[in-house]
Structure formats: C-alpha cells, structure tokens
N, C-alpha and C. Protein backbone atom coordinates (compact mmCIF):
# COMPACT_ATOMS: atom_id res chain seq x y z
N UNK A 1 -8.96 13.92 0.75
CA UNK A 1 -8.12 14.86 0.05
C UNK A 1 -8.89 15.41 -1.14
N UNK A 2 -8.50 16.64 -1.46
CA UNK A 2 -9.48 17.19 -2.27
C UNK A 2 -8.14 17.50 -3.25
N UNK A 3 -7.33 17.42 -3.70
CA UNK A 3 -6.71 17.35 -4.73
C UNK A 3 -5.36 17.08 -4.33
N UNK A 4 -4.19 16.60 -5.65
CA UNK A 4 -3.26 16.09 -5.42
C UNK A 4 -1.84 17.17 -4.69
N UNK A 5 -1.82 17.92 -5.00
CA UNK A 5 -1.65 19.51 -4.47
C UNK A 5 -1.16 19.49 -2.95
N UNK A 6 -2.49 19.18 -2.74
CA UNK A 6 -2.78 19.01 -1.00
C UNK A 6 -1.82 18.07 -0.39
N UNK A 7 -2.27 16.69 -0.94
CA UNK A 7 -1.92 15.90 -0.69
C UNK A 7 0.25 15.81 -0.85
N UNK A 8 0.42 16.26 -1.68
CA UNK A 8 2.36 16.14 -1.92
C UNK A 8 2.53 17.33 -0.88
N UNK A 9 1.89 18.40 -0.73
CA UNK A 9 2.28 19.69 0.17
C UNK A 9 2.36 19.10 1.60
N UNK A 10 1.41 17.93 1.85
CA UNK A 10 1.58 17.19 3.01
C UNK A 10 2.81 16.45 3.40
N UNK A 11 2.72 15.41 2.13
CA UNK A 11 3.93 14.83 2.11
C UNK A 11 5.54 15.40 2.27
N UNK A 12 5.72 16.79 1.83
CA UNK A 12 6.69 17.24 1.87
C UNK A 12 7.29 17.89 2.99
N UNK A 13 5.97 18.29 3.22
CA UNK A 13 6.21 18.67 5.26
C UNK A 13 6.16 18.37 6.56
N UNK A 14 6.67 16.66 6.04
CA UNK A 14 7.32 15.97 6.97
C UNK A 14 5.51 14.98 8.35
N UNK A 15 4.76 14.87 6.92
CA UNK A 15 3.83 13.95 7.20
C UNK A 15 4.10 13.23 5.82
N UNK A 16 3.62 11.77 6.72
CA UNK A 16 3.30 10.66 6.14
C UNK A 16 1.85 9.86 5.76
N UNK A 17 1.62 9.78 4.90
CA UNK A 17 0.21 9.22 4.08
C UNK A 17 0.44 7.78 3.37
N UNK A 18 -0.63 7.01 3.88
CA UNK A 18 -0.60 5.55 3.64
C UNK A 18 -2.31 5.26 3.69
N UNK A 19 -2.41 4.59 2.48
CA UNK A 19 -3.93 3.32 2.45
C UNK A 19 -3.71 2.73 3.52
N UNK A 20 -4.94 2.97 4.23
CA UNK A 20 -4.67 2.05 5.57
C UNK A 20 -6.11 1.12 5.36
N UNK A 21 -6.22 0.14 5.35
CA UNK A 21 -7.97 -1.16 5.51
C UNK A 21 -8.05 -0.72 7.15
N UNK A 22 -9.36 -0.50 7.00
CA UNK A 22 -10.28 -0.20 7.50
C UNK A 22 -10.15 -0.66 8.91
N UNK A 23 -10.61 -2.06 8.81
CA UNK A 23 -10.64 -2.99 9.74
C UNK A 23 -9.15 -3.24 10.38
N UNK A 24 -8.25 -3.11 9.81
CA UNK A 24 -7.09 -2.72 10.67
C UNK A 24 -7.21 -2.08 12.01
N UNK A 25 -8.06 -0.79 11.83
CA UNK A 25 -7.92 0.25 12.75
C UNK A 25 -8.76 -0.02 13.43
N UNK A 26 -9.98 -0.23 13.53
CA UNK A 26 -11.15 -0.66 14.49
C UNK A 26 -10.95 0.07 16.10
N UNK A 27 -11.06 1.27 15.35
CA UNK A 27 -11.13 2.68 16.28
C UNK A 27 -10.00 2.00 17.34
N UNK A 28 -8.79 1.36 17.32
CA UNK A 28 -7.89 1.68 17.88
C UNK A 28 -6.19 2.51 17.57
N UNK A 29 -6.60 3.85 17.50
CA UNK A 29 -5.58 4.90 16.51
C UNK A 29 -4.57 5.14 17.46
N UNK A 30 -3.28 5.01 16.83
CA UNK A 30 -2.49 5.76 18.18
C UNK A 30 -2.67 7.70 17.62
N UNK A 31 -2.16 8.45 18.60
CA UNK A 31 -3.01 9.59 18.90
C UNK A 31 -2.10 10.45 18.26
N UNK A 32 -1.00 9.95 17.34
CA UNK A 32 -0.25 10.33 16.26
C UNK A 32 -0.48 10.30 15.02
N UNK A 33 -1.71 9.71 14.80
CA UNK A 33 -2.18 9.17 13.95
C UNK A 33 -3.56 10.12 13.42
N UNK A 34 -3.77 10.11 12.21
CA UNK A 34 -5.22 11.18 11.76
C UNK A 34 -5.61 10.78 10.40
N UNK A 35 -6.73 10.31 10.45
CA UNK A 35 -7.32 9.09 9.24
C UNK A 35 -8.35 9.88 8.58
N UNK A 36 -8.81 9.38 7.45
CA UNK A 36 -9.97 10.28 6.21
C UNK A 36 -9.96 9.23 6.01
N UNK A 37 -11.54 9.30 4.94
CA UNK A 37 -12.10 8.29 4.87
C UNK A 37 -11.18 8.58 2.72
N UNK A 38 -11.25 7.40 2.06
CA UNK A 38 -10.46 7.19 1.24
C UNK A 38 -11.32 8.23 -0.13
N UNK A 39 -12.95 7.76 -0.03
CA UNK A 39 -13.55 8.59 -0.71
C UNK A 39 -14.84 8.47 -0.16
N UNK A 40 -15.83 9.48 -0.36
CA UNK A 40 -17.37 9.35 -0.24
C UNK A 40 -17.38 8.03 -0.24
N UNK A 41 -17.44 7.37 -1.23
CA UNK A 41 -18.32 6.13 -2.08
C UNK A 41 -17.63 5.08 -1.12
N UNK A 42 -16.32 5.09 -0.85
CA UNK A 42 -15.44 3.47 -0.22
C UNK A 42 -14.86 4.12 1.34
N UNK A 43 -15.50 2.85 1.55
CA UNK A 43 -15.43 3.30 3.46
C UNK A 43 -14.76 2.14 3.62
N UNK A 44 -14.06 1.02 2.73
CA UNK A 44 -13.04 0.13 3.05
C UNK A 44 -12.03 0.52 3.52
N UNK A 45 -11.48 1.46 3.06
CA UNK A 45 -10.03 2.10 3.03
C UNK A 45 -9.88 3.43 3.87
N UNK A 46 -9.17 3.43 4.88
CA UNK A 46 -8.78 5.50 5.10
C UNK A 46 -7.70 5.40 4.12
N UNK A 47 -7.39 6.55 4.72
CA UNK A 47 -5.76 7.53 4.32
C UNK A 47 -5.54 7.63 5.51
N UNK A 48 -4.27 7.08 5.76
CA UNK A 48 -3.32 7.38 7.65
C UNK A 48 -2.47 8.62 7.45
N UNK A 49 -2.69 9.47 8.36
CA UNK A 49 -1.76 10.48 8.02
C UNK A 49 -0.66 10.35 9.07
N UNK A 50 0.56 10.49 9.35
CA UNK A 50 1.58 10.12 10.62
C UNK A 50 2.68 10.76 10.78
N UNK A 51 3.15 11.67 11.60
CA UNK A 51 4.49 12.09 11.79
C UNK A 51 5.61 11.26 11.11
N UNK A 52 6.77 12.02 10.56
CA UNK A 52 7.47 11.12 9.65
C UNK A 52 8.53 10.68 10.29
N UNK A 53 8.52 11.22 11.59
CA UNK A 53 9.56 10.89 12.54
C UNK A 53 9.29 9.40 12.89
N UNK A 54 8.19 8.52 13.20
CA UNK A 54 7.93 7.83 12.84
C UNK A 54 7.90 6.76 12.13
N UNK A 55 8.74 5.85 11.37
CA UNK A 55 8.31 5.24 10.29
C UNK A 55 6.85 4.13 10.18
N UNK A 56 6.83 3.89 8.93
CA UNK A 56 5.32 3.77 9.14
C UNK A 56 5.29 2.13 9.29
N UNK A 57 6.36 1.44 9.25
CA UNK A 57 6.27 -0.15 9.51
C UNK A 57 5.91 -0.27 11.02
N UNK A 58 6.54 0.52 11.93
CA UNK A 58 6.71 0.06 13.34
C UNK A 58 4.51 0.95 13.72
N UNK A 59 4.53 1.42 13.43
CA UNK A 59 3.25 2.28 13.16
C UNK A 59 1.91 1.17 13.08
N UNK A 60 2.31 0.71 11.69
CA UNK A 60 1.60 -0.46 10.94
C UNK A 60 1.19 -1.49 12.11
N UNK A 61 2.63 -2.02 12.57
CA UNK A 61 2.72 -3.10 13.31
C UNK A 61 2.08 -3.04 14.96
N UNK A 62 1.91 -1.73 15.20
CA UNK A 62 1.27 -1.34 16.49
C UNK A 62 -0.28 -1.11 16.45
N UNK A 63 -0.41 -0.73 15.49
CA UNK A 63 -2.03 -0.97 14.83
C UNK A 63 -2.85 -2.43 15.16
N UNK A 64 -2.07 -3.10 14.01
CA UNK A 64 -2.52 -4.29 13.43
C UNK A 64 -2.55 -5.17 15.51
N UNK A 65 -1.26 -4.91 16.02
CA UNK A 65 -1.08 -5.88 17.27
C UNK A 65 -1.96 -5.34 18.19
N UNK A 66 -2.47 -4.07 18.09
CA UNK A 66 -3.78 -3.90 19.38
C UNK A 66 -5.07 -4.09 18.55
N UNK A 67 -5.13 -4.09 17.70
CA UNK A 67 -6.48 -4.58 16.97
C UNK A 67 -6.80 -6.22 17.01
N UNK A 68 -6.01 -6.75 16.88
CA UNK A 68 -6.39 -8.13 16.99
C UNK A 68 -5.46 -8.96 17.54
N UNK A 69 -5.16 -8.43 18.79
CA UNK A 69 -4.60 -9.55 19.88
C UNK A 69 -5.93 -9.42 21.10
C-alpha cells in the first residue's frame, strides 16, 4: 500500500485487509484471496486482501488447516 487513502478506500468497498504471517500462507491462497508483501524491508508479514462477504475467521482457519495438516 502506498498510502493510507488507498488503503480505507479499500476497506470501504467492501474488501477486507488483515496482517497475515507469512508462513501461514506457504503459497497455499484460496483464490479469493490477494496478498502484498507488508513492506520492501519485511517479508515476514503480507497484507490479505478478501471479499467481505467472507468473514475473515472462517478464511483464517482455512489457511492455517491446508498449510499445516
């Protein structure tokens, strides 16, 4: 994200943005899903971006369960 602007104009139009760790995702994204890296410098962290239809617990939890089962 290149400024905060961007970022609430997102939020308001019915996307969702969350710190997501890294290693969570281990290139398994569901295809609703659209990630940035957090900044240049930290490649620990994306930004999850997600339909808000969606909520982002059941999201979370589908992540985390194909990544490490």
């Amino acid at each position: 994200m290149r400024d905060t602007r961007t970022l609430l104009q997102m939020m308001a139009s019915g996307v969702g943005v969350s710190l997501v760790p890294t290693l969570a995702l281990v290139n398994k994204l569901n295809a609703d899903i659209v990630t940035r890296p957090f900044s240049p410098n930290r490649t620990r962290h994306l930004i999850a971006f997600w339909p808000k239809k969606k909520p982002l617990i059941p999201v979370g939890r589908q992540l985390l369960r194909e990544c490490c089962s």
